[in-house]
N, C-alpha and C. Protein backbone atom coordinates (compact mmCIF):
# COMPACT_ATOMS: atom_id res chain seq x y z
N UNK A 1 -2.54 -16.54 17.54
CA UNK A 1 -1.91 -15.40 18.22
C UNK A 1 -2.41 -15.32 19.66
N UNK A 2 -1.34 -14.94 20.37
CA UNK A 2 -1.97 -14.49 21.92
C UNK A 2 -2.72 -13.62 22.30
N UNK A 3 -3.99 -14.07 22.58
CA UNK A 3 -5.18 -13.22 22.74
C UNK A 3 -4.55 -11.94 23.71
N UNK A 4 -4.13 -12.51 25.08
CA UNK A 4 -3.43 -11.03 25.43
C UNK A 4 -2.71 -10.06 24.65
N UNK A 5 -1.78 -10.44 23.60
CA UNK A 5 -0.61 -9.58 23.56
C UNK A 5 -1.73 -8.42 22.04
N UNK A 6 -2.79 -9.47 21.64
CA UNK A 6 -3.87 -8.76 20.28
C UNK A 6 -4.62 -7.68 20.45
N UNK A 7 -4.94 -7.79 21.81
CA UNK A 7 -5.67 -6.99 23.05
C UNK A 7 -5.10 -5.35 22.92
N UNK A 8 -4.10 -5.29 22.69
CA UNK A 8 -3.50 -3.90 23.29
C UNK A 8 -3.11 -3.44 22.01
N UNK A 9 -2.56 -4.46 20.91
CA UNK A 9 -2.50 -4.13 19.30
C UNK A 9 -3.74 -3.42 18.57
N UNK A 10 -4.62 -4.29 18.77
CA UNK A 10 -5.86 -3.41 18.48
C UNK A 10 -6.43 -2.56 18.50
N UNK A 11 -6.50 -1.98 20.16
CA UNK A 11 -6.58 -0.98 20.63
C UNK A 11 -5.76 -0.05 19.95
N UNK A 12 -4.89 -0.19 19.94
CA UNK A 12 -3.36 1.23 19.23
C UNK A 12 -3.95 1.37 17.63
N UNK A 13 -4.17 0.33 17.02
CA UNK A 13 -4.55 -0.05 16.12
C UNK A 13 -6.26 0.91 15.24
N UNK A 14 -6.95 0.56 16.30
CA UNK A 14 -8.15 1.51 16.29
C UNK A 14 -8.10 2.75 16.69
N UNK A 15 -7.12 3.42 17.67
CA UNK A 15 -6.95 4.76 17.63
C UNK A 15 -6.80 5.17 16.70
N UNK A 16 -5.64 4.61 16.07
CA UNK A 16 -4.82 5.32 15.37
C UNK A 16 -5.52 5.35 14.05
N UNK A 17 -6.56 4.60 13.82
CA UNK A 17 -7.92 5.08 12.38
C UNK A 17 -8.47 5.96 13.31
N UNK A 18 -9.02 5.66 14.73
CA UNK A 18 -10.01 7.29 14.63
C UNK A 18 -9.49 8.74 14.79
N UNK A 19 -8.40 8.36 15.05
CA UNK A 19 -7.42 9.90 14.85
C UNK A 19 -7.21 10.68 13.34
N UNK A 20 -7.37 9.84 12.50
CA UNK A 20 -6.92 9.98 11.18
C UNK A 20 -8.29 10.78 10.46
N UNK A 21 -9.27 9.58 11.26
CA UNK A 21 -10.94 9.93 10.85
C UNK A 21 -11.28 11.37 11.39
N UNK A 22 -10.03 11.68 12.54
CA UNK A 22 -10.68 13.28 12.92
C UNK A 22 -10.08 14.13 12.40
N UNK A 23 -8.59 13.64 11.92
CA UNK A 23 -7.49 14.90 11.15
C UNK A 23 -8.25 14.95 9.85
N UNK A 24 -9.15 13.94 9.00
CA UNK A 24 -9.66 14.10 7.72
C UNK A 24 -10.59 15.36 8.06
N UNK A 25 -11.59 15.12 9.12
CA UNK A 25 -12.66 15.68 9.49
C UNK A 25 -12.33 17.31 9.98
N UNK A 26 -11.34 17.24 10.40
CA UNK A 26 -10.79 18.80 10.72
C UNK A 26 -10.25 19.83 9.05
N UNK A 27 -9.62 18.51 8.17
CA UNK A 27 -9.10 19.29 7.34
C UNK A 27 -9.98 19.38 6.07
N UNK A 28 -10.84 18.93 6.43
CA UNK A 28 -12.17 19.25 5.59
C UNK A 28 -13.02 20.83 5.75
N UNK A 29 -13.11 20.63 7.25
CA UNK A 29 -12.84 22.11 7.28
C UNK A 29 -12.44 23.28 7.30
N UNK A 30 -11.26 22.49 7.48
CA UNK A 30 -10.00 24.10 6.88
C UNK A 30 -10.03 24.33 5.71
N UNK A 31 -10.84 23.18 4.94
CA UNK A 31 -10.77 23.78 3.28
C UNK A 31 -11.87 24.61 3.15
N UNK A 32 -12.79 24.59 3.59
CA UNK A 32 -14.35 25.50 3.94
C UNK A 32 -13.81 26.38 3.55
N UNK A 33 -13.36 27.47 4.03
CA UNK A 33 -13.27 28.87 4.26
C UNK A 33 -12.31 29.18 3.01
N UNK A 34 -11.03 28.67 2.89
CA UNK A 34 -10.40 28.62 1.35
C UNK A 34 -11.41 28.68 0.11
N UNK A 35 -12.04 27.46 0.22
CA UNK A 35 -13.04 27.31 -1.36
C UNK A 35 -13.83 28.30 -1.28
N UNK A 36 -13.92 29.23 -0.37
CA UNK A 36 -15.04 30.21 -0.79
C UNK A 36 -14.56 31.58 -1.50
N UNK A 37 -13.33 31.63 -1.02
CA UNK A 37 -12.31 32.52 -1.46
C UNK A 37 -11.65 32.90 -3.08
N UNK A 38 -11.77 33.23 -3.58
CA UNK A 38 -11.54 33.48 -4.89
C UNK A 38 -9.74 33.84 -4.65
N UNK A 39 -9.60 34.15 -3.68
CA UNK A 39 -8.27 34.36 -3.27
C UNK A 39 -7.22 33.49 -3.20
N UNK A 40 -8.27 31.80 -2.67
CA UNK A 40 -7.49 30.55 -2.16
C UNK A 40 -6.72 29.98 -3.35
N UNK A 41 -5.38 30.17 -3.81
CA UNK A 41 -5.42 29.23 -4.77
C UNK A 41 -4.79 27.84 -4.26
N UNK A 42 -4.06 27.36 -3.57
CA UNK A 42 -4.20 25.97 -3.06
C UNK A 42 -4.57 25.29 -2.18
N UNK A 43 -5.79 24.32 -2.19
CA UNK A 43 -6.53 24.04 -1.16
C UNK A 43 -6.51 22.43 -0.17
N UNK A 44 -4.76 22.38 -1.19
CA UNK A 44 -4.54 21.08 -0.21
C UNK A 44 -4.07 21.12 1.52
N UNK A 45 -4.36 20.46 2.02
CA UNK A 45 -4.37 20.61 4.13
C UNK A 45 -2.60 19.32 4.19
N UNK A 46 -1.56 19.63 4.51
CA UNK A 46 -0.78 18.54 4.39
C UNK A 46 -0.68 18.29 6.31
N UNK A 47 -1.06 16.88 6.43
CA UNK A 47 -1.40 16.44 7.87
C UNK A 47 0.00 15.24 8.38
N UNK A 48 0.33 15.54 9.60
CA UNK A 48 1.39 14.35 9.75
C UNK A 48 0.80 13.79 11.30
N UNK A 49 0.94 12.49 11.18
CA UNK A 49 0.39 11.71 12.13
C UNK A 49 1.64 11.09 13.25
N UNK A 50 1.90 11.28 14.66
CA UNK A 50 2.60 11.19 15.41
C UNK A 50 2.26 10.14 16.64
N UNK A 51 2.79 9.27 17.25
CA UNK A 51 2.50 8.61 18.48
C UNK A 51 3.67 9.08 19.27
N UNK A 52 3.35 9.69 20.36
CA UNK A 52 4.33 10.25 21.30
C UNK A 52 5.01 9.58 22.44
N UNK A 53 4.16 8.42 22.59
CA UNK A 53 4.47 7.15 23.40
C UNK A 53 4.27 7.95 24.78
N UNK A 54 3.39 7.44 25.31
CA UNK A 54 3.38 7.98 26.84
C UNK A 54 4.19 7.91 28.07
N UNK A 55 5.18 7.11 27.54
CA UNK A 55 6.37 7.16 28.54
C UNK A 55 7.07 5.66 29.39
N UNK A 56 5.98 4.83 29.55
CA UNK A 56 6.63 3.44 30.16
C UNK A 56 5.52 2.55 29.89
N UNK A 57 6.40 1.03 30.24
CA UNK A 57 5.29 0.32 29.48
C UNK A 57 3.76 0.04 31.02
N UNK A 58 3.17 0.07 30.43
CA UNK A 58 2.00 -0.25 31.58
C UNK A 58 1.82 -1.44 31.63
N UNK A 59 2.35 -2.74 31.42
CA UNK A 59 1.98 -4.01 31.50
C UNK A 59 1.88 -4.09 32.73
N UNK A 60 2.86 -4.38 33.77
CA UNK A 60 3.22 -4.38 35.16
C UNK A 60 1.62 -3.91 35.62
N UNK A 61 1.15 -2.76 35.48
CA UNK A 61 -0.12 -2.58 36.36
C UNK A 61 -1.01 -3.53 35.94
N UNK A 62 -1.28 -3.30 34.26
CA UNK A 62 -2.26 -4.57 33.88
C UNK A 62 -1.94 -5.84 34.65
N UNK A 63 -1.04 -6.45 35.18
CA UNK A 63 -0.99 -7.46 35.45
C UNK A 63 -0.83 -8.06 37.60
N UNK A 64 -1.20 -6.78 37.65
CA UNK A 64 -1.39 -6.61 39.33
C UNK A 64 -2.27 -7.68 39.65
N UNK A 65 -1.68 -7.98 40.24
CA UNK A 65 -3.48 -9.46 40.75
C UNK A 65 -3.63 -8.98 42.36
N UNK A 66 -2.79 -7.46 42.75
CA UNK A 66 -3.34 -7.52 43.96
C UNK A 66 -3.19 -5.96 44.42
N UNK A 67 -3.71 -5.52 45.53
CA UNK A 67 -3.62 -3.86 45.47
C UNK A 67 -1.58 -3.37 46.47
N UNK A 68 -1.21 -4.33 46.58
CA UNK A 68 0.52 -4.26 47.00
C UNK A 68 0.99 -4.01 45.14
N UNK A 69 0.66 -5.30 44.65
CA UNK A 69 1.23 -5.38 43.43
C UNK A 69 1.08 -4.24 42.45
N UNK A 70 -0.23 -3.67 42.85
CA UNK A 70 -0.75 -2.35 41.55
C UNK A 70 0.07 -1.21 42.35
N UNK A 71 0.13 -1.08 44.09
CA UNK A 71 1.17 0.36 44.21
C UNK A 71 2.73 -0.03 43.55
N UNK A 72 3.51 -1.34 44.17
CA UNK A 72 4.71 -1.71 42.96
C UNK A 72 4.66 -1.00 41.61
N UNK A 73 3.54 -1.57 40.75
CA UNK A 73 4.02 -1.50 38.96
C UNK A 73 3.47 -0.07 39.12
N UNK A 74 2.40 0.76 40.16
CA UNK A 74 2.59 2.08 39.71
C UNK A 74 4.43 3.28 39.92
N UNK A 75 4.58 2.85 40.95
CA UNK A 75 5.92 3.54 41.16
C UNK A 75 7.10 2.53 40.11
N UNK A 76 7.10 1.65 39.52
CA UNK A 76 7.83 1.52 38.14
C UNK A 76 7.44 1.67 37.38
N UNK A 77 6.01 2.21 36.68
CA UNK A 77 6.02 2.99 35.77
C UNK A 77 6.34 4.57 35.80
N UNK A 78 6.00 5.35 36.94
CA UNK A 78 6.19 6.35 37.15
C UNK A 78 7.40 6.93 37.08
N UNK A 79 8.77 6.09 37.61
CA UNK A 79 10.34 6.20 37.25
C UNK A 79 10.03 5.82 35.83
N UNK A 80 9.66 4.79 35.16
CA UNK A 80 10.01 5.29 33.54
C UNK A 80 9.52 6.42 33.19
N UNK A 81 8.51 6.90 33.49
CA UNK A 81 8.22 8.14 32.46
C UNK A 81 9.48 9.01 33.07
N UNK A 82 9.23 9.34 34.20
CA UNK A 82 10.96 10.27 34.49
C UNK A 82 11.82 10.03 33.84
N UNK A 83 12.84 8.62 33.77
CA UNK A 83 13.46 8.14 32.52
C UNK A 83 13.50 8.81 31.21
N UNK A 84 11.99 8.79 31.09
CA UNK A 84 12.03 8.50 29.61
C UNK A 84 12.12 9.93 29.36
N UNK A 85 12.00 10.92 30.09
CA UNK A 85 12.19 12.45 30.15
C UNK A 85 11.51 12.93 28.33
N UNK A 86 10.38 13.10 28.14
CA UNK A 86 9.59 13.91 27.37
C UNK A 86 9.78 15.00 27.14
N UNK A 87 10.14 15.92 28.12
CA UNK A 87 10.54 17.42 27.57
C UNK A 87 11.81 17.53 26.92
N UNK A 88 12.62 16.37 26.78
CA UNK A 88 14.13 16.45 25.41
C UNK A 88 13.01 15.51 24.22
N UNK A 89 12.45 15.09 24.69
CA UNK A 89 12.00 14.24 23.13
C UNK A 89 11.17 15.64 22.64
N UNK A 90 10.36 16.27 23.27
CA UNK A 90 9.45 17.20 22.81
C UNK A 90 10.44 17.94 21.85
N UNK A 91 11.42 18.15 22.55
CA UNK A 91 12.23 19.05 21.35
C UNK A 91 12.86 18.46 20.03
N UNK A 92 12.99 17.25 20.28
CA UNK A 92 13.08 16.76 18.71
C UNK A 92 12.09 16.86 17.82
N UNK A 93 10.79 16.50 18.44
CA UNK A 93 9.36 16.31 17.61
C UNK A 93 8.98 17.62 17.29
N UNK A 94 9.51 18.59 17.86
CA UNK A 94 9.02 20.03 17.76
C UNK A 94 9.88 20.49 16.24
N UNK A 95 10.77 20.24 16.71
CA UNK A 95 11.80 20.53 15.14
C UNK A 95 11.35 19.79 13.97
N UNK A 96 11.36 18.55 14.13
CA UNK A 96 10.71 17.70 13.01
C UNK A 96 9.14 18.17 12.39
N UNK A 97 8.81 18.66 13.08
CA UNK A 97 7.36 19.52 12.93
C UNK A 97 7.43 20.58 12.37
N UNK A 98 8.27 21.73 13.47
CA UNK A 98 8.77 22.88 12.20
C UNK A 98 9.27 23.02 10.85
N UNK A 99 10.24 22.00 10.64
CA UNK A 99 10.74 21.61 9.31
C UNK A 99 10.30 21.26 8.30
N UNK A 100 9.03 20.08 9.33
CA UNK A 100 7.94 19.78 7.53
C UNK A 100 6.56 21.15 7.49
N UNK A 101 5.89 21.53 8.54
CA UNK A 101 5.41 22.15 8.80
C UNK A 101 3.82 21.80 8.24
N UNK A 102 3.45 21.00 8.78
CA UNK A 102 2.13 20.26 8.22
C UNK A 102 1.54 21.12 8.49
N UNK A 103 -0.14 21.40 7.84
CA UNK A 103 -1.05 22.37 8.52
C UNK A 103 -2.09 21.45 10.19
N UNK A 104 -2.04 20.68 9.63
CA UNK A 104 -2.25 19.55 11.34
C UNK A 104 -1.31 18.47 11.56
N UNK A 105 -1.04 18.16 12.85
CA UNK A 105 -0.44 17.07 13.40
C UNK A 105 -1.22 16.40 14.58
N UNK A 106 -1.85 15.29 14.16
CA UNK A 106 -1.98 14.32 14.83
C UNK A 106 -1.33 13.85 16.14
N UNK A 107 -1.56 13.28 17.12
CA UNK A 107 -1.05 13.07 18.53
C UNK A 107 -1.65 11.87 18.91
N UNK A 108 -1.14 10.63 19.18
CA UNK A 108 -1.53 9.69 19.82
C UNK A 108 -1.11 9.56 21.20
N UNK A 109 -1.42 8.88 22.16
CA UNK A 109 -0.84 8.68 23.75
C UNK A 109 0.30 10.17 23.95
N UNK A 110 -0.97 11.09 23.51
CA UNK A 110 -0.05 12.18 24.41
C UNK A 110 -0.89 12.71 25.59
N UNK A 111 -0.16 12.03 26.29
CA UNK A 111 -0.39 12.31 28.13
C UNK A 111 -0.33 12.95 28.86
N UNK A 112 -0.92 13.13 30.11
CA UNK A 112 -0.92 14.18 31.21
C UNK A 112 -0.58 13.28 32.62
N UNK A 113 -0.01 13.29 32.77
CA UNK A 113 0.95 12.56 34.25
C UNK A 113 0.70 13.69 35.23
N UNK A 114 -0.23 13.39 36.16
CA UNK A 114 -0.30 14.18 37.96
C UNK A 114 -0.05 13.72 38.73
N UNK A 115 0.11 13.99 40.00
CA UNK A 115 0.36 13.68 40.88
C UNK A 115 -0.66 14.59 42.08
N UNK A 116 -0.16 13.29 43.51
CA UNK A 116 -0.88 13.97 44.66
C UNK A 116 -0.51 13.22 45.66
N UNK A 117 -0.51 13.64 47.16
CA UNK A 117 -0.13 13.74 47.85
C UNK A 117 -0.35 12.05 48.61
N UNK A 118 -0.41 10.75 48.99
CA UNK A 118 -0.33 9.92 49.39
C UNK A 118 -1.53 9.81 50.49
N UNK A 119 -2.71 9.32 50.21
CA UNK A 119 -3.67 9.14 51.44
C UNK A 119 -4.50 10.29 50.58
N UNK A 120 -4.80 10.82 49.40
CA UNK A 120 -5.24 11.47 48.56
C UNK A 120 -6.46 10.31 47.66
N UNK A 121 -7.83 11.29 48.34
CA UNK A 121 -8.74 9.67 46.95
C UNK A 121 -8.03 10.19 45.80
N UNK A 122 -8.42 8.86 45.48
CA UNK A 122 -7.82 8.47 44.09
C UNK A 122 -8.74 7.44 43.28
N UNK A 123 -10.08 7.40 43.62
CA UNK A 123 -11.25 6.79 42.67
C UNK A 123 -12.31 7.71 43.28
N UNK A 124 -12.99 8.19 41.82
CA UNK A 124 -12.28 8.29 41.04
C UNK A 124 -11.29 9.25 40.72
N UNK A 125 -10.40 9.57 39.63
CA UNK A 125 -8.97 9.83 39.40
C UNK A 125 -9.34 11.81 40.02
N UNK A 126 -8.16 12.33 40.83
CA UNK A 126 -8.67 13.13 41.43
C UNK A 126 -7.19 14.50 41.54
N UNK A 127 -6.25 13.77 41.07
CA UNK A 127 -4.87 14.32 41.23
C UNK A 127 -5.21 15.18 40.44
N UNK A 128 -3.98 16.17 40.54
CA UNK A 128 -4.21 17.75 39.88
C UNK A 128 -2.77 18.39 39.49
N UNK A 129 -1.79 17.74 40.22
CA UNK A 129 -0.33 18.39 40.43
C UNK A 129 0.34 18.22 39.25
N UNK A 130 0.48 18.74 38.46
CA UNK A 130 0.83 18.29 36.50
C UNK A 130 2.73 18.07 36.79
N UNK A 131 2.87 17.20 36.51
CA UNK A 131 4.20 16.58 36.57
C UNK A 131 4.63 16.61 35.20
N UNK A 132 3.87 15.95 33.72
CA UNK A 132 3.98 16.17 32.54
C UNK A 132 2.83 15.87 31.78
N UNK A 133 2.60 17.61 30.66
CA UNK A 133 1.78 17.60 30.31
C UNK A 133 2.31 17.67 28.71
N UNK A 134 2.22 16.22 28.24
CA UNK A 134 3.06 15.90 26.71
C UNK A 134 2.20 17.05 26.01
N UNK A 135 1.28 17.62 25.44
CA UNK A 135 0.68 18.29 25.10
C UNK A 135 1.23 19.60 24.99
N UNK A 136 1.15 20.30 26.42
CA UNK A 136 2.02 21.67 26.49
C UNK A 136 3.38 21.93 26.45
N UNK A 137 3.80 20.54 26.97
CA UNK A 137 5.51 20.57 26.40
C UNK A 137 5.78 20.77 24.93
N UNK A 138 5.05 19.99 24.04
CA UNK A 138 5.24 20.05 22.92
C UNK A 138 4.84 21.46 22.18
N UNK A 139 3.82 21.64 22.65
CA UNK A 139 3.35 23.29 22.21
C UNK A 139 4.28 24.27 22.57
N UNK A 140 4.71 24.37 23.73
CA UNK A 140 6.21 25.47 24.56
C UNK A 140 7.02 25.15 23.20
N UNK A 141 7.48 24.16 23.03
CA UNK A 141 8.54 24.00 21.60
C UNK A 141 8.73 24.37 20.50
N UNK A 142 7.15 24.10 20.28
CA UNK A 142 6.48 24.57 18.68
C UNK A 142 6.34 26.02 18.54
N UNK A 143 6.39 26.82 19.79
CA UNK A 143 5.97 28.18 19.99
C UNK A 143 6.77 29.39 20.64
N UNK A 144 8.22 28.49 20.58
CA UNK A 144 9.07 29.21 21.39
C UNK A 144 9.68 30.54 20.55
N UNK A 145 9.42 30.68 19.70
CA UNK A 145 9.52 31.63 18.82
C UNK A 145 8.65 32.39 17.80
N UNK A 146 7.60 32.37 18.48
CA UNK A 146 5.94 32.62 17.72
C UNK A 146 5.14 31.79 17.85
N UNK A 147 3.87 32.16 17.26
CA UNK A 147 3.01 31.28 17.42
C UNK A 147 2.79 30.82 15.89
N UNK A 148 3.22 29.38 16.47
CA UNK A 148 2.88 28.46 15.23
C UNK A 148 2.27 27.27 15.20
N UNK A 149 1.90 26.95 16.56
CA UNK A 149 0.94 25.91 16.41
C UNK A 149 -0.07 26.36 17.48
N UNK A 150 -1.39 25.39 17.60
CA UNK A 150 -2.20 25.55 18.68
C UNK A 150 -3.17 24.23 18.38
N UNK A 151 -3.76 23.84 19.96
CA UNK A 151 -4.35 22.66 20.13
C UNK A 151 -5.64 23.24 19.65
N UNK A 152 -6.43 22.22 18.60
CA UNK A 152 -7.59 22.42 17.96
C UNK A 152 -8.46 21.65 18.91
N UNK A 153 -8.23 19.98 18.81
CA UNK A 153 -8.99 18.52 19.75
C UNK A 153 -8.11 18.14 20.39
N UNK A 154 -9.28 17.73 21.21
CA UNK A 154 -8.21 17.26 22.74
C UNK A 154 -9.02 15.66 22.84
N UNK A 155 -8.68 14.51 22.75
CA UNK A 155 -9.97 13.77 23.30
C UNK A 155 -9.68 12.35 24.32
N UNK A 156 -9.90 12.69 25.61
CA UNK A 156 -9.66 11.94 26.36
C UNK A 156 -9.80 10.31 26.07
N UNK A 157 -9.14 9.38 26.55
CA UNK A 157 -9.04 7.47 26.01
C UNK A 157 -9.00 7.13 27.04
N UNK A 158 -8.37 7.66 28.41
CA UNK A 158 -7.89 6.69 29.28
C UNK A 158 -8.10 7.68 30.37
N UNK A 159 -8.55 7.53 31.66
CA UNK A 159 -7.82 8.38 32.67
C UNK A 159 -7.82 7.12 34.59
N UNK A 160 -6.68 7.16 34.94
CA UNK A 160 -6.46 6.16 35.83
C UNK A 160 -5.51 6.60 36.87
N UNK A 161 -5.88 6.54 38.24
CA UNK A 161 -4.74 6.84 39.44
C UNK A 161 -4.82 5.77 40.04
N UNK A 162 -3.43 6.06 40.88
CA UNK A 162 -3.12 5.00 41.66
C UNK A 162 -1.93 5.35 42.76
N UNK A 163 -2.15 4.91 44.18
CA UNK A 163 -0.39 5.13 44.89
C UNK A 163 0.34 4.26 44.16
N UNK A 164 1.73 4.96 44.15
CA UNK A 164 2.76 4.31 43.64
C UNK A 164 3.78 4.13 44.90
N UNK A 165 4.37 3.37 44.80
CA UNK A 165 5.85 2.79 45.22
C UNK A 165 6.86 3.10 44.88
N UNK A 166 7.32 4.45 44.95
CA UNK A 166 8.66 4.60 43.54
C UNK A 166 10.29 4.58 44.15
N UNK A 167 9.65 3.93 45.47
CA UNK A 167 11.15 3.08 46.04
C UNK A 167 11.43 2.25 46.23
N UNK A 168 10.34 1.36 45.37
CA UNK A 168 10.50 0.16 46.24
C UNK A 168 10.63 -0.82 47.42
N UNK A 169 10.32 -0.03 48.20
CA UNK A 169 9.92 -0.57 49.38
C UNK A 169 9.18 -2.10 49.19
N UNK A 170 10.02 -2.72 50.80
CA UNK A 170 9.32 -4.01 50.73
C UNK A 170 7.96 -3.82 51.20
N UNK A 171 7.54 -2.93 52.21
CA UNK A 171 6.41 -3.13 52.65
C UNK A 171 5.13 -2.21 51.99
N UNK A 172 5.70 -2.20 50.48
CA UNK A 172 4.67 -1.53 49.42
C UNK A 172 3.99 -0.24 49.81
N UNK A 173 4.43 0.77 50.36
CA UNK A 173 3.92 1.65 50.90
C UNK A 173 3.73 2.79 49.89
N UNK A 174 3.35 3.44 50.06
CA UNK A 174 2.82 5.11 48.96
C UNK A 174 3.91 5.58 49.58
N UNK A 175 4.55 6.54 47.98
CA UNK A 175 5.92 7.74 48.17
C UNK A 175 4.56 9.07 47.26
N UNK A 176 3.94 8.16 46.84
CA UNK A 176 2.92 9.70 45.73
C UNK A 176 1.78 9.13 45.08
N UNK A 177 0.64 9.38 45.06
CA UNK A 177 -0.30 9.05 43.85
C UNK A 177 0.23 9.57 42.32
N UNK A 178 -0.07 8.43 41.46
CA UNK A 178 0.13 9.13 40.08
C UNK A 178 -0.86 8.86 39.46
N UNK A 179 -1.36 9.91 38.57
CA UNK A 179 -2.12 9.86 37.70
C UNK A 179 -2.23 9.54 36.02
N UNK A 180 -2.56 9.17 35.35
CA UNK A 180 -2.58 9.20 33.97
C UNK A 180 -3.90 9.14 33.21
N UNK A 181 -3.64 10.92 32.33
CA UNK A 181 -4.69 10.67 31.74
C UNK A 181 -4.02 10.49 30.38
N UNK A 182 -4.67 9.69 28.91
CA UNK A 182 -4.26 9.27 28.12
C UNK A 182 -5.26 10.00 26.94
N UNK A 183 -4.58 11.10 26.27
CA UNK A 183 -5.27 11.99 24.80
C UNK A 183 -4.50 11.86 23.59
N UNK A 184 -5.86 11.52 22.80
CA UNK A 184 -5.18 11.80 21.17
C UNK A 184 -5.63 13.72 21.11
N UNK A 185 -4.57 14.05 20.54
CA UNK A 185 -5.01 15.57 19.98
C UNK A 185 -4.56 16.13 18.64
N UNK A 186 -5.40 16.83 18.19
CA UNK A 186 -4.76 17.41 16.98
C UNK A 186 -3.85 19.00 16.99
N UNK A 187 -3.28 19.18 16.44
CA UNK A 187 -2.78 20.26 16.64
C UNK A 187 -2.69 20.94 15.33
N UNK A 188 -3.24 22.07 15.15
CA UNK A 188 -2.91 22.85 13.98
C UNK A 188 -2.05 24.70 13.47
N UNK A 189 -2.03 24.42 12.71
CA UNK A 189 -0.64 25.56 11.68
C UNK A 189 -1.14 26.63 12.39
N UNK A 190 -0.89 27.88 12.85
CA UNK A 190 -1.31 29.14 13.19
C UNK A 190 -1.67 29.65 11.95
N UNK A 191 -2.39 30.35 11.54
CA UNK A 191 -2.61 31.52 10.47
C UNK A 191 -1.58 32.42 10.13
N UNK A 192 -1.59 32.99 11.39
CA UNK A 192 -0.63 34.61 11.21
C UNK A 192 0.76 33.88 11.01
N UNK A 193 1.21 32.73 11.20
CA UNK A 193 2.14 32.42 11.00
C UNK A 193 2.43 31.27 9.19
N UNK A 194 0.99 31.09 8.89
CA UNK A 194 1.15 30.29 7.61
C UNK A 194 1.79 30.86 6.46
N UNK A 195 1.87 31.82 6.25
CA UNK A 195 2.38 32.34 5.06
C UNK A 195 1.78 32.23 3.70
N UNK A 196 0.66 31.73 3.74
CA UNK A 196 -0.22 31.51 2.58
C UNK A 196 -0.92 32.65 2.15
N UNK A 197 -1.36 32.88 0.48
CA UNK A 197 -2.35 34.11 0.40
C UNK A 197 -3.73 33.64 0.47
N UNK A 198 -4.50 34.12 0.81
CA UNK A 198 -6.24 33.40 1.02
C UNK A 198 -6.71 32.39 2.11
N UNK A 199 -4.99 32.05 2.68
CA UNK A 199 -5.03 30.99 4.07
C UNK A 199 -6.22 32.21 5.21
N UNK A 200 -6.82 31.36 5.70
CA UNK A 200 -8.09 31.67 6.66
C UNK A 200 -8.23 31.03 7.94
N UNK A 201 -8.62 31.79 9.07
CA UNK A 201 -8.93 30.95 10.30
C UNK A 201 -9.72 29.68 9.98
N UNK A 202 -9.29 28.63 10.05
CA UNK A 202 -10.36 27.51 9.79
C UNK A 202 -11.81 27.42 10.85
N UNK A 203 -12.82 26.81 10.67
CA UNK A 203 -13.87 26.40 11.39
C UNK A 203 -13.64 25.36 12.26
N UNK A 204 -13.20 24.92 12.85
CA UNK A 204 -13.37 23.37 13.20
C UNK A 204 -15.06 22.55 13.63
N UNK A 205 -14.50 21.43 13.61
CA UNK A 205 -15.20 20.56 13.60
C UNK A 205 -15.74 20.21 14.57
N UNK A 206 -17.08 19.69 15.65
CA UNK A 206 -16.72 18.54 16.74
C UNK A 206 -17.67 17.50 16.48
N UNK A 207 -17.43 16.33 17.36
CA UNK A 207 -18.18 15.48 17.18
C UNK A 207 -17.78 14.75 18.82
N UNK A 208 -19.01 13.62 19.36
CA UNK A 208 -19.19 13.23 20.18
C UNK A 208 -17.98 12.70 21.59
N UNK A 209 -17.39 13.65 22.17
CA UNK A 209 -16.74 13.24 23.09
C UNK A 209 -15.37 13.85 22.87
N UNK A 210 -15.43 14.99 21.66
CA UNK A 210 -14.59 15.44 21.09
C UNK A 210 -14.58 17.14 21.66
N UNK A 211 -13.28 17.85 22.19
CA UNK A 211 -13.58 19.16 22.70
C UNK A 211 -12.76 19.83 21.61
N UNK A 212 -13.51 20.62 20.77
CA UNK A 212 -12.99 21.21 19.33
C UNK A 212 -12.50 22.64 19.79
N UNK A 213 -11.83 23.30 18.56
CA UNK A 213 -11.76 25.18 19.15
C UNK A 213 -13.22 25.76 18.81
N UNK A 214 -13.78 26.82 19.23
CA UNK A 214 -14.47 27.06 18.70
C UNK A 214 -14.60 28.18 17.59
């Protein structure tokens, strides 16, 4: 197999166990507070696991061999994520969520795309201007009619800026810095909205590099 193409499989590959390792670890503790309850009578946690795809492919930057070439593949990735417009996908995933109504959902490559102004440092990553925040889009969705979900873990994987090119220009010039930061998060059921008898604010969990609720 091509050592490059194993490289980036893996990676997706190993998130996507330690995400699972934290939705176990979260819903371990949502059972806490149930089992103590004489009230709780079912103490199963039902969890659904999601990759949100962050929006375009990043090969193009990986493969910059020069700082012309890295502003290029940043301003063509930056038109895909526009493309790929996240706030209509959010609303599918939001429905599909409401419908099964897991008590957590899992989040892989859900991203925060900034921006900043051109001639802006940008090492390290420094942008601030939130262009798309897959996270709160998806929450606006989930919540547009109550509160029924809320971010428990947030845990940063990736964070990287760069000027982009997003005209292509021959003489590779900056139109914007873009940013990308790259989070798995969990998201869990509201209470007041579970409908369960003996259902309880859960405890959460944290662990190393992990920002839990408290």
């Amino acid at each position: 197999m091509n050592s490059s193409f194993a490289r980036p499989v893996d990676r997706r590959f190993l998130l996507a166990i330690g995400l699972l390792a934290l939705l176990a670890m979260v819903a371990v503790a949502m059972l806490a507070a149930p089992a103590r309850s004489q009230a709780a009578g079912n103490s199963k946690v039902s969890v659904m696991t999601r990759n949100v795809y962050l929006g375009a492919d990043l090969s193009p930057g990986i493969a910059a061999q020069n700082f012309n070439e890295l502003k290029d593949a940043a301003g063509t990735i930056l038109n895909q994520v526009d493309q790929n417009n996240f706030p209509v996908r959010a609303k599918g995933l939001a429905k599909e969520i409401l419908q099964k109504r897991p008590a957590l959902v899992g989040l892989q490559e859900a991203a925060l795309w900034r921006t900043a102004p051109c001639g802006s440092p940008f090492i390290p990553p420094q942008a601030t201007t939130v262009r798309y925040d897959y996270i709160q889009l998806l929450l606006n969705q989930l919540n547009r009619t109550g509160p029924n979900y809320r971010l428990v873990v947030s845990q940063p994987e990736f964070d990287f800026e760069s000027p982009a090119n997003t005209d292509h220009s021959p003489d590779h010039s900056c139109d914007i810095n873009a940013r990308l930061t790259m989070q798995d998060a969990i998201l869990a059921r509201d209470a007041v909205n579970d409908g369960r008898r003996g259902y309880e604010k859960p405890t959460y969990v944290s662990v190393d590099g992990v920002v839990s609720d408290p």
